[in-house]
PDB file of N, CA and C in Angstrom:
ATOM      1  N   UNK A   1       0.851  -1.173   0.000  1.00  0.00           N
ATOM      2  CA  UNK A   1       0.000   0.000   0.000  1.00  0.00           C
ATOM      3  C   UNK A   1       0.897   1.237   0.000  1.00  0.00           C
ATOM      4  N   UNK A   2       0.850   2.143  -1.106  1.00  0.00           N
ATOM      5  CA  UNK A   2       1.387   3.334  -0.833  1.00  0.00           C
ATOM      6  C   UNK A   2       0.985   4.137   0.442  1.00  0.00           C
ATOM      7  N   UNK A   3       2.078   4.843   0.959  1.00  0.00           N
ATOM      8  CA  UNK A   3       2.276   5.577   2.033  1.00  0.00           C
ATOM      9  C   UNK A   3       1.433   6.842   2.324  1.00  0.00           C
ATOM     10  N   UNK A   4       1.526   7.333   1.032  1.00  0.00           N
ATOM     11  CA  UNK A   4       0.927   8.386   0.726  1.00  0.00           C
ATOM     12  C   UNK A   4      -1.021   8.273   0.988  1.00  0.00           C
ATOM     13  N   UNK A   5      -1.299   7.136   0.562  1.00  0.00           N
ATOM     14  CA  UNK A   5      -2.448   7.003   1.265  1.00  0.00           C
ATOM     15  C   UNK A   5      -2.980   6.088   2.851  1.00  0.00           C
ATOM     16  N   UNK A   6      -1.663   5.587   3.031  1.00  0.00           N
ATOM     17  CA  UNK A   6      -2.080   4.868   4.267  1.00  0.00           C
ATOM     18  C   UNK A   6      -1.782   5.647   5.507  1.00  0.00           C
ATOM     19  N   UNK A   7      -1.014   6.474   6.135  1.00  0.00           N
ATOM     20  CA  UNK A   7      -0.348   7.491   6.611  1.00  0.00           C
ATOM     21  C   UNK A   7      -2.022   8.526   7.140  1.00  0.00           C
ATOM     22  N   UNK A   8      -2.196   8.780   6.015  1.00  0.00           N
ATOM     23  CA  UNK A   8      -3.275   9.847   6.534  1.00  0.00           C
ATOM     24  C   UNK A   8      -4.463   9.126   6.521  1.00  0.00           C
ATOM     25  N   UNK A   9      -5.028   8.533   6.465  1.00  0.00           N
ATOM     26  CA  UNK A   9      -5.961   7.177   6.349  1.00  0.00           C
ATOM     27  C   UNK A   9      -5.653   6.605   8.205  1.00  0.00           C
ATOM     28  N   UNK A  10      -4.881   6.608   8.182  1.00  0.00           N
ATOM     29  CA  UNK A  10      -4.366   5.834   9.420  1.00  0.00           C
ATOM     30  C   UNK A  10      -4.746   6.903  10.940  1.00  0.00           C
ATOM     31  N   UNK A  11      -3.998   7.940  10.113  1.00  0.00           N
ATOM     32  CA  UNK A  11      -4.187   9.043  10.760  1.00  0.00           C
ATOM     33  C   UNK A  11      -5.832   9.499  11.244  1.00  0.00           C
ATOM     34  N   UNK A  12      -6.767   9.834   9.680  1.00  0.00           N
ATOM     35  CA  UNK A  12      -8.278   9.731  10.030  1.00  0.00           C
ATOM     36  C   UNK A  12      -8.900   8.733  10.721  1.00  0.00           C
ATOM     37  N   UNK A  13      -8.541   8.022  10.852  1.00  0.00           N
ATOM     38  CA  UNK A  13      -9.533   6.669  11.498  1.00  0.00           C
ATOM     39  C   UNK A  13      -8.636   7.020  13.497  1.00  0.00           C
ATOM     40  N   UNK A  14      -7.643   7.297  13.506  1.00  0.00           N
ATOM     41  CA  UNK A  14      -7.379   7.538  14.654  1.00  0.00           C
ATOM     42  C   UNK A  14      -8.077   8.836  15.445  1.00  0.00           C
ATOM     43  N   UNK A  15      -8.095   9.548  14.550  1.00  0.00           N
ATOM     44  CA  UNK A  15      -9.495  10.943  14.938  1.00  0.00           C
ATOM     45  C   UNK A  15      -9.889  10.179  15.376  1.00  0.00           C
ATOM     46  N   UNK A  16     -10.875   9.698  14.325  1.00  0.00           N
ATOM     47  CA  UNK A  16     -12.182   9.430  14.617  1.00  0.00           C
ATOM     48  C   UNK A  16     -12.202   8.482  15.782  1.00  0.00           C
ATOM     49  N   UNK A  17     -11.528   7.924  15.853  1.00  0.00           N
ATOM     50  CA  UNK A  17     -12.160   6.860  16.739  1.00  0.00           C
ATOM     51  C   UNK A  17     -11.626   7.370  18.446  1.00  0.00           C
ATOM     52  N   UNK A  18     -10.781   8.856  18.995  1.00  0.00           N
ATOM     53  CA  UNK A  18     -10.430   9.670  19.428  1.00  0.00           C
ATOM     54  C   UNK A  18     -12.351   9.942  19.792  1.00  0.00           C
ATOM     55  N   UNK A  19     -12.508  11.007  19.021  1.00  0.00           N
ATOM     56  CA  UNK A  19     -13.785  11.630  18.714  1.00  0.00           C
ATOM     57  C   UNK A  19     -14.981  10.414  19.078  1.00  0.00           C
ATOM     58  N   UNK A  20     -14.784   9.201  18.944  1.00  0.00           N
ATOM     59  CA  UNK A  20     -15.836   8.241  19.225  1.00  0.00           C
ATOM     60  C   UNK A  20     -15.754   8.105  20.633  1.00  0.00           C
ATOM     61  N   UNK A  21     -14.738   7.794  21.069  1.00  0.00           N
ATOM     62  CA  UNK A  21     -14.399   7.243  22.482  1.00  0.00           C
ATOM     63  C   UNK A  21     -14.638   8.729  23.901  1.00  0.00           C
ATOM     64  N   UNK A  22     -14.875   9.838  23.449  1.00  0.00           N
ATOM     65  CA  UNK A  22     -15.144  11.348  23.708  1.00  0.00           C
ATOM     66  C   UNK A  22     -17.020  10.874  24.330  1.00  0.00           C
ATOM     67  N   UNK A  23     -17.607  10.270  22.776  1.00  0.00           N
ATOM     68  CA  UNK A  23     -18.868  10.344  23.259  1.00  0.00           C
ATOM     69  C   UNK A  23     -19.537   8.945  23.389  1.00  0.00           C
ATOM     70  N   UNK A  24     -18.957   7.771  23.347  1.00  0.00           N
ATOM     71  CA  UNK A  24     -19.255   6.384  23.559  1.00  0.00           C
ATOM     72  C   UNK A  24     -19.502   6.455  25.231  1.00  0.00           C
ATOM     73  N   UNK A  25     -20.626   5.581  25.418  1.00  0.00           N
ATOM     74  CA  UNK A  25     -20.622   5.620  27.071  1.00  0.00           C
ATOM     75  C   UNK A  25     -19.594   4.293  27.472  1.00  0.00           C
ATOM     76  N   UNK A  26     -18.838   5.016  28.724  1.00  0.00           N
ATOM     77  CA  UNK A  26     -17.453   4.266  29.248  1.00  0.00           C
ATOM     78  C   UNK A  26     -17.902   3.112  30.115  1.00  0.00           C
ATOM     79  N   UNK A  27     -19.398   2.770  30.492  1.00  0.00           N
ATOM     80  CA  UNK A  27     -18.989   1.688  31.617  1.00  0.00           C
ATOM     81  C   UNK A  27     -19.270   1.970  32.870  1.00  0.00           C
ATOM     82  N   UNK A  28     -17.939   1.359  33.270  1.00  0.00           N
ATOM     83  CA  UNK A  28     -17.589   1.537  34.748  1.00  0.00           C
ATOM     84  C   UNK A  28     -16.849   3.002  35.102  1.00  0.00           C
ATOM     85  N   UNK A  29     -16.895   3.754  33.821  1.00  0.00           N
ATOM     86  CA  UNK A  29     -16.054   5.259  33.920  1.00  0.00           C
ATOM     87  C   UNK A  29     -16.921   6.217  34.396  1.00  0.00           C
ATOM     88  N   UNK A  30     -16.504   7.369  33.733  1.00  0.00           N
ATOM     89  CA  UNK A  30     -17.236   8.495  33.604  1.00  0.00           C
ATOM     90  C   UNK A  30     -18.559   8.143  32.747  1.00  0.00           C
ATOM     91  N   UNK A  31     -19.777   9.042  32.716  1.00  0.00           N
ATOM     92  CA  UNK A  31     -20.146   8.951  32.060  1.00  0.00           C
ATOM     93  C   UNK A  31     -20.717   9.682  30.345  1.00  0.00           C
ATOM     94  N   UNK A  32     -21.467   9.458  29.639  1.00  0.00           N
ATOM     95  CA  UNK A  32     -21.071  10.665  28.513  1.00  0.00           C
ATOM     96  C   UNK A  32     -21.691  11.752  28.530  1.00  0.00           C
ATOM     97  N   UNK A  33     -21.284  12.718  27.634  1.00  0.00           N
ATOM     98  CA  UNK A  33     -21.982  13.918  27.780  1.00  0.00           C
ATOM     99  C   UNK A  33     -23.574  14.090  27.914  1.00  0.00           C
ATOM    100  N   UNK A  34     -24.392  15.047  27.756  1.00  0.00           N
ATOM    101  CA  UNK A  34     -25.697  15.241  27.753  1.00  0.00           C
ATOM    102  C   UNK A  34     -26.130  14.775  26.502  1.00  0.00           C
ATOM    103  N   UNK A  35     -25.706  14.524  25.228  1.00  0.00           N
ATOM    104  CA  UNK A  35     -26.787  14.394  24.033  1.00  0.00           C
ATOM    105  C   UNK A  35     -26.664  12.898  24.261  1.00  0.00           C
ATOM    106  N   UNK A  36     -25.533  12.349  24.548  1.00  0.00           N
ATOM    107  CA  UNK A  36     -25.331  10.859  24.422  1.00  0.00           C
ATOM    108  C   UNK A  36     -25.364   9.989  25.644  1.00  0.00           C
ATOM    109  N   UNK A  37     -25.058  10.466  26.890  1.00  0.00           N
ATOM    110  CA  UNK A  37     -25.520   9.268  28.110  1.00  0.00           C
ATOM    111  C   UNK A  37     -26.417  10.034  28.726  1.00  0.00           C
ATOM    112  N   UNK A  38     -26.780   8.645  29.632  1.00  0.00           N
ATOM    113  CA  UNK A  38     -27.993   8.968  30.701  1.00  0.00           C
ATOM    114  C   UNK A  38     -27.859   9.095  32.292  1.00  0.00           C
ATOM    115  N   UNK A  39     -28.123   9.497  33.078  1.00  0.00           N
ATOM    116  CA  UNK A  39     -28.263   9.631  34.282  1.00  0.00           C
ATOM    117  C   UNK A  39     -28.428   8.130  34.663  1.00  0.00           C
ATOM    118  N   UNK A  40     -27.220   7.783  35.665  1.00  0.00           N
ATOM    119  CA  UNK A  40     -27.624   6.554  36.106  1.00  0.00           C
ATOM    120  C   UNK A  40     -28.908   5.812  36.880  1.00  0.00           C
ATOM    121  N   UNK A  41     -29.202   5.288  36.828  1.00  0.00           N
ATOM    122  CA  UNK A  41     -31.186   5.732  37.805  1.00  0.00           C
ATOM    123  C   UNK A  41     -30.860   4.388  38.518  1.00  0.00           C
ATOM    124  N   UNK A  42     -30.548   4.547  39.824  1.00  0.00           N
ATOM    125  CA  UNK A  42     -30.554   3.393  40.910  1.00  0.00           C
ATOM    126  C   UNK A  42     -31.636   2.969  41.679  1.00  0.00           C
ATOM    127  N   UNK A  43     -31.834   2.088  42.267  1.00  0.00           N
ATOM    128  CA  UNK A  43     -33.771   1.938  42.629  1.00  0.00           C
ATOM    129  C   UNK A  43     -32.973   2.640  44.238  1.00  0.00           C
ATOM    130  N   UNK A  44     -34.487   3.022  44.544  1.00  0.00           N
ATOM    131  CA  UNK A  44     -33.894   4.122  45.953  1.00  0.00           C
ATOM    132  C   UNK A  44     -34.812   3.034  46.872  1.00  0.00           C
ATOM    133  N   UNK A  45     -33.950   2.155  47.345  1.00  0.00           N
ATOM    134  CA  UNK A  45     -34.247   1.369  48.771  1.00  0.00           C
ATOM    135  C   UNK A  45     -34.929   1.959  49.750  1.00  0.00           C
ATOM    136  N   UNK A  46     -34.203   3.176  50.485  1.00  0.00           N
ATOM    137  CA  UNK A  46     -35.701   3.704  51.104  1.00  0.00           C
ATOM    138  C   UNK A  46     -36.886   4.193  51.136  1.00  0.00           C
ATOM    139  N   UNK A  47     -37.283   4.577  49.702  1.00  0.00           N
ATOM    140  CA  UNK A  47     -38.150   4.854  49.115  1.00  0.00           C
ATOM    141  C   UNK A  47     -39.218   4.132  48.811  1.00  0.00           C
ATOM    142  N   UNK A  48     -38.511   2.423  48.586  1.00  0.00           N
ATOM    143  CA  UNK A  48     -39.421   1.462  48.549  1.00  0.00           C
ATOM    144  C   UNK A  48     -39.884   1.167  49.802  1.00  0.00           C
ATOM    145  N   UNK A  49     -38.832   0.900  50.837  1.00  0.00           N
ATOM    146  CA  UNK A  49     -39.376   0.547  52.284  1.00  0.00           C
ATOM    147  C   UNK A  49     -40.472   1.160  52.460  1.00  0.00           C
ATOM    148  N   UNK A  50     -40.455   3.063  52.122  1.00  0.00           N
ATOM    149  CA  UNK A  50     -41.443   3.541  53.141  1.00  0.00           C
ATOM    150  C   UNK A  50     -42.492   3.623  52.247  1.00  0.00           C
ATOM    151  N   UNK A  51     -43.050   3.418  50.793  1.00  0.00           N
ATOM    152  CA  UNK A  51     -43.865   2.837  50.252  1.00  0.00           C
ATOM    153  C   UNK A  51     -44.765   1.788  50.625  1.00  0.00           C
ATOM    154  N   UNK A  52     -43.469   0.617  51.056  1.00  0.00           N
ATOM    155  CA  UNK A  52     -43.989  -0.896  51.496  1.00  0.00           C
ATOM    156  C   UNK A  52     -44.516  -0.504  52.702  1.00  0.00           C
ATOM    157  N   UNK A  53     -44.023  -0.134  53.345  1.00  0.00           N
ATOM    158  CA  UNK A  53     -44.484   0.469  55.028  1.00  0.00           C
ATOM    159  C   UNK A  53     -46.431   0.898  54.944  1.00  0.00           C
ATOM    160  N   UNK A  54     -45.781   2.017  54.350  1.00  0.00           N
ATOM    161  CA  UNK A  54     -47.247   3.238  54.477  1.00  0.00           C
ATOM    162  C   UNK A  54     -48.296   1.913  53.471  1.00  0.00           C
ATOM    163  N   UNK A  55     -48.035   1.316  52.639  1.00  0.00           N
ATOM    164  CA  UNK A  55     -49.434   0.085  52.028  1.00  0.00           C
ATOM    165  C   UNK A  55     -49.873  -1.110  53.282  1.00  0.00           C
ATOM    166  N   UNK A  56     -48.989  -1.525  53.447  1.00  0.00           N
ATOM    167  CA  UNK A  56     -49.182  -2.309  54.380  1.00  0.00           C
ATOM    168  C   UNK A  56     -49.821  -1.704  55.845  1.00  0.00           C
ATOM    169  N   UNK A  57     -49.601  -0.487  56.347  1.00  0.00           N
ATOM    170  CA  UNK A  57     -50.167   0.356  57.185  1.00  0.00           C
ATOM    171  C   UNK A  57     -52.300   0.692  56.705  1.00  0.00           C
ATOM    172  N   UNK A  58     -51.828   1.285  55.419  1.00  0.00           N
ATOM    173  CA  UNK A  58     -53.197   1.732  54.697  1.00  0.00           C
ATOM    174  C   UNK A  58     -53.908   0.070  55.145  1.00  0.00           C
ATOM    175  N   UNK A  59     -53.624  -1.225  54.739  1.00  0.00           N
ATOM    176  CA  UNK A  59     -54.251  -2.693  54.363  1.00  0.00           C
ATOM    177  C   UNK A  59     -54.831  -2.561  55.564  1.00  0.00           C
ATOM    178  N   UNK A  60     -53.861  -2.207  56.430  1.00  0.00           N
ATOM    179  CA  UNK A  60     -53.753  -2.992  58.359  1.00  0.00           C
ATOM    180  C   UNK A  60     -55.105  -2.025  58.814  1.00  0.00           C
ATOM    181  N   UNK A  61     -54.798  -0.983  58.588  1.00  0.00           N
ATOM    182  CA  UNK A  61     -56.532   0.455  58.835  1.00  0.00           C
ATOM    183  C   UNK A  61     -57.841   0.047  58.283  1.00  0.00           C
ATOM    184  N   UNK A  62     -57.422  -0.668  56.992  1.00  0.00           N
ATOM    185  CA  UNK A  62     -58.510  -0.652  56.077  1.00  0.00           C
ATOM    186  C   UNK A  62     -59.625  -1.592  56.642  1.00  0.00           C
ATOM    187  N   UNK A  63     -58.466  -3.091  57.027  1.00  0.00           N
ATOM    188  CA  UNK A  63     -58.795  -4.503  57.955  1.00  0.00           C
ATOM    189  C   UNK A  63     -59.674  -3.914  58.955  1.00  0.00           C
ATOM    190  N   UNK A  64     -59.069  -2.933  60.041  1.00  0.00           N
ATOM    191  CA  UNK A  64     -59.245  -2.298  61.023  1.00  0.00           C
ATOM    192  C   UNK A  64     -60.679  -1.965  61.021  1.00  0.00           C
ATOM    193  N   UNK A  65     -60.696  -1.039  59.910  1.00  0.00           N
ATOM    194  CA  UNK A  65     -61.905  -0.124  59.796  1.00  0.00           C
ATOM    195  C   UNK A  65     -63.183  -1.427  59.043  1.00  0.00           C
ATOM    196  N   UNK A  66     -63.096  -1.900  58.310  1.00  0.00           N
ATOM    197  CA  UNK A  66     -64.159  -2.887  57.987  1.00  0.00           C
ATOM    198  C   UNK A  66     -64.671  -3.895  59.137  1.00  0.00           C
ATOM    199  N   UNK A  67     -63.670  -4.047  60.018  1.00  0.00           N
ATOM    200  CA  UNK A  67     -64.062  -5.137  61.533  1.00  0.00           C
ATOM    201  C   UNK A  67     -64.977  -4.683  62.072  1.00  0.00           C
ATOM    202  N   UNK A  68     -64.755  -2.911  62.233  1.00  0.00           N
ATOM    203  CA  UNK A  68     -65.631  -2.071  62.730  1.00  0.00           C
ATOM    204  C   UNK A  68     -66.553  -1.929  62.531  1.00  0.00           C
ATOM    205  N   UNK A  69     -66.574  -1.571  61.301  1.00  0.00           N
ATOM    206  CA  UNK A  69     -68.133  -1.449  60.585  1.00  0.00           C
ATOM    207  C   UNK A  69     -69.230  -2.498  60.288  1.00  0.00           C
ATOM    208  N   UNK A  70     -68.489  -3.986  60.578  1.00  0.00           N
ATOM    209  CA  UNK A  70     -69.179  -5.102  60.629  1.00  0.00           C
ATOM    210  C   UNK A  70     -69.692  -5.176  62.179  1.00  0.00           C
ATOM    211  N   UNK A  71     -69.020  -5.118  63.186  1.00  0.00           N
ATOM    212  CA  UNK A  71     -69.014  -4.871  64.656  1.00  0.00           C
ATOM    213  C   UNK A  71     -70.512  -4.174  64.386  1.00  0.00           C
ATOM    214  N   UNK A  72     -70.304  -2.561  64.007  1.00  0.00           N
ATOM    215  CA  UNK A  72     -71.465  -1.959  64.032  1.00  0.00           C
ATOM    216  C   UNK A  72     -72.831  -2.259  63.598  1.00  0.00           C
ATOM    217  N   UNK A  73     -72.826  -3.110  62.406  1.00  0.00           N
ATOM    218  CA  UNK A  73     -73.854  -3.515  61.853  1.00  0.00           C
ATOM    219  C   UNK A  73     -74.460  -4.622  62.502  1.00  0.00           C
ATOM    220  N   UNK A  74     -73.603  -5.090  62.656  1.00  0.00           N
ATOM    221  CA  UNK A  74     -74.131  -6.734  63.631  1.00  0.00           C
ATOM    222  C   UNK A  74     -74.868  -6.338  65.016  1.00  0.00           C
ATOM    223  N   UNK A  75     -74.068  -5.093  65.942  1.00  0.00           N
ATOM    224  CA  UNK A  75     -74.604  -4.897  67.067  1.00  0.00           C
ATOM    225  C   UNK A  75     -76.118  -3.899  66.736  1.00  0.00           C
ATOM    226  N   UNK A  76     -76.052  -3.148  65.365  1.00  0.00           N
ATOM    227  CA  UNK A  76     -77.476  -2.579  65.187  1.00  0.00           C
ATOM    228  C   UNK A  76     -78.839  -3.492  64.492  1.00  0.00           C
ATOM    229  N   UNK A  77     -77.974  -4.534  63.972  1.00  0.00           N
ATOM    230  CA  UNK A  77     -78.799  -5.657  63.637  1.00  0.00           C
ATOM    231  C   UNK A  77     -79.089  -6.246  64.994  1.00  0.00           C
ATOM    232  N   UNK A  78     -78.907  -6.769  65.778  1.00  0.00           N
ATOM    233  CA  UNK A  78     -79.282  -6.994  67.061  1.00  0.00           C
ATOM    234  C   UNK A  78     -80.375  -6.676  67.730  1.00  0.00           C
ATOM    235  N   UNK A  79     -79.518  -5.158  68.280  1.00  0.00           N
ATOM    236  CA  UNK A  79     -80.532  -4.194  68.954  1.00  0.00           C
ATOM    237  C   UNK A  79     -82.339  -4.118  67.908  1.00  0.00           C
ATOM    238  N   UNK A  80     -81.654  -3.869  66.707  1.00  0.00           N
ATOM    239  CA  UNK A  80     -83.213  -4.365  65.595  1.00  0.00           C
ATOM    240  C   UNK A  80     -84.012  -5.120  65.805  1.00  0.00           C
ATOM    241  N   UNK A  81     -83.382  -6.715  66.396  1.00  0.00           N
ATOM    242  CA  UNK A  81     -83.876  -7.675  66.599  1.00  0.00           C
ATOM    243  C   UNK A  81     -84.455  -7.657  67.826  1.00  0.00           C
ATOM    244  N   UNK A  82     -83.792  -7.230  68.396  1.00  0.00           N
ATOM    245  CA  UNK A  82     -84.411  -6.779  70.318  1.00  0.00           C
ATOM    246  C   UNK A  82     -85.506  -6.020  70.367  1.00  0.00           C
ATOM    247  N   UNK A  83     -85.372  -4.911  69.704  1.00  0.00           N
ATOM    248  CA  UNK A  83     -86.499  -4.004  69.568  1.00  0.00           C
ATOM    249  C   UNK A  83     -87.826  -4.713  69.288  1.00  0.00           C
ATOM    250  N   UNK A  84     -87.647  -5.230  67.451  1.00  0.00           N
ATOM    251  CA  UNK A  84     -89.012  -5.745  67.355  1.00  0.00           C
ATOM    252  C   UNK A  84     -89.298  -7.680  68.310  1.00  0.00           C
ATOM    253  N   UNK A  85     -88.396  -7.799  68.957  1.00  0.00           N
ATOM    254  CA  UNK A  85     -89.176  -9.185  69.933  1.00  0.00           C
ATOM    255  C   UNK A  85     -89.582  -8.300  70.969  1.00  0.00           C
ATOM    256  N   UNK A  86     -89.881  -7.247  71.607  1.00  0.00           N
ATOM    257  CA  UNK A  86     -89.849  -6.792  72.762  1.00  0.00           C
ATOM    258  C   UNK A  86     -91.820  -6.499  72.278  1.00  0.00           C
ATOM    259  N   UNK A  87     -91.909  -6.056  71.027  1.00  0.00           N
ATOM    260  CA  UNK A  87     -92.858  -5.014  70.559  1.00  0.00           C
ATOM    261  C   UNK A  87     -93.809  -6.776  70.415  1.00  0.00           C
TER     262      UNK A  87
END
């Protein structure tokens, strides 16, 4: 291969690939600029806990509050029943 074209040939592809490695995302490195990488997005552990927390809290109220309201109905169903055997 003449020199004359391998030389600067050799040369362009070393740019470029300079210029590639600038905006290729690195890995375990840095990461790339704004048009070409992304913000790493890690799951946020405590965020889930207190998610998991506060649902399981809401379930435990919800349980809570329906016991109640059965409680109530049953003891006004009752008293219903008392009323009209009395009458």
């Amino acid at each position: 291969m003449n020199a004359k074209i391998f030389y600067p040939a050799a040369a362009l592809i070393a740019i470029l690939m300079i210029a590639l490695s600038f905006v290729w995302p690195q890995g375990q490195g840095q990461r790339s600029p704004a048009p070409f990488g992304h913000a790493i997005e890690k799951p946020d552990y405590f965020r889930m806990v207190r998610e998991r927390d506060a649902r399981l809290k809401k379930q435990a109220e919800d349980k809570a509050r329906d016991a109640q309201e059965a409680a109530n109905a049953s003891a006004a169903a009752a008293s219903l029943a008392d009323s009209s055997a009395d009458q």
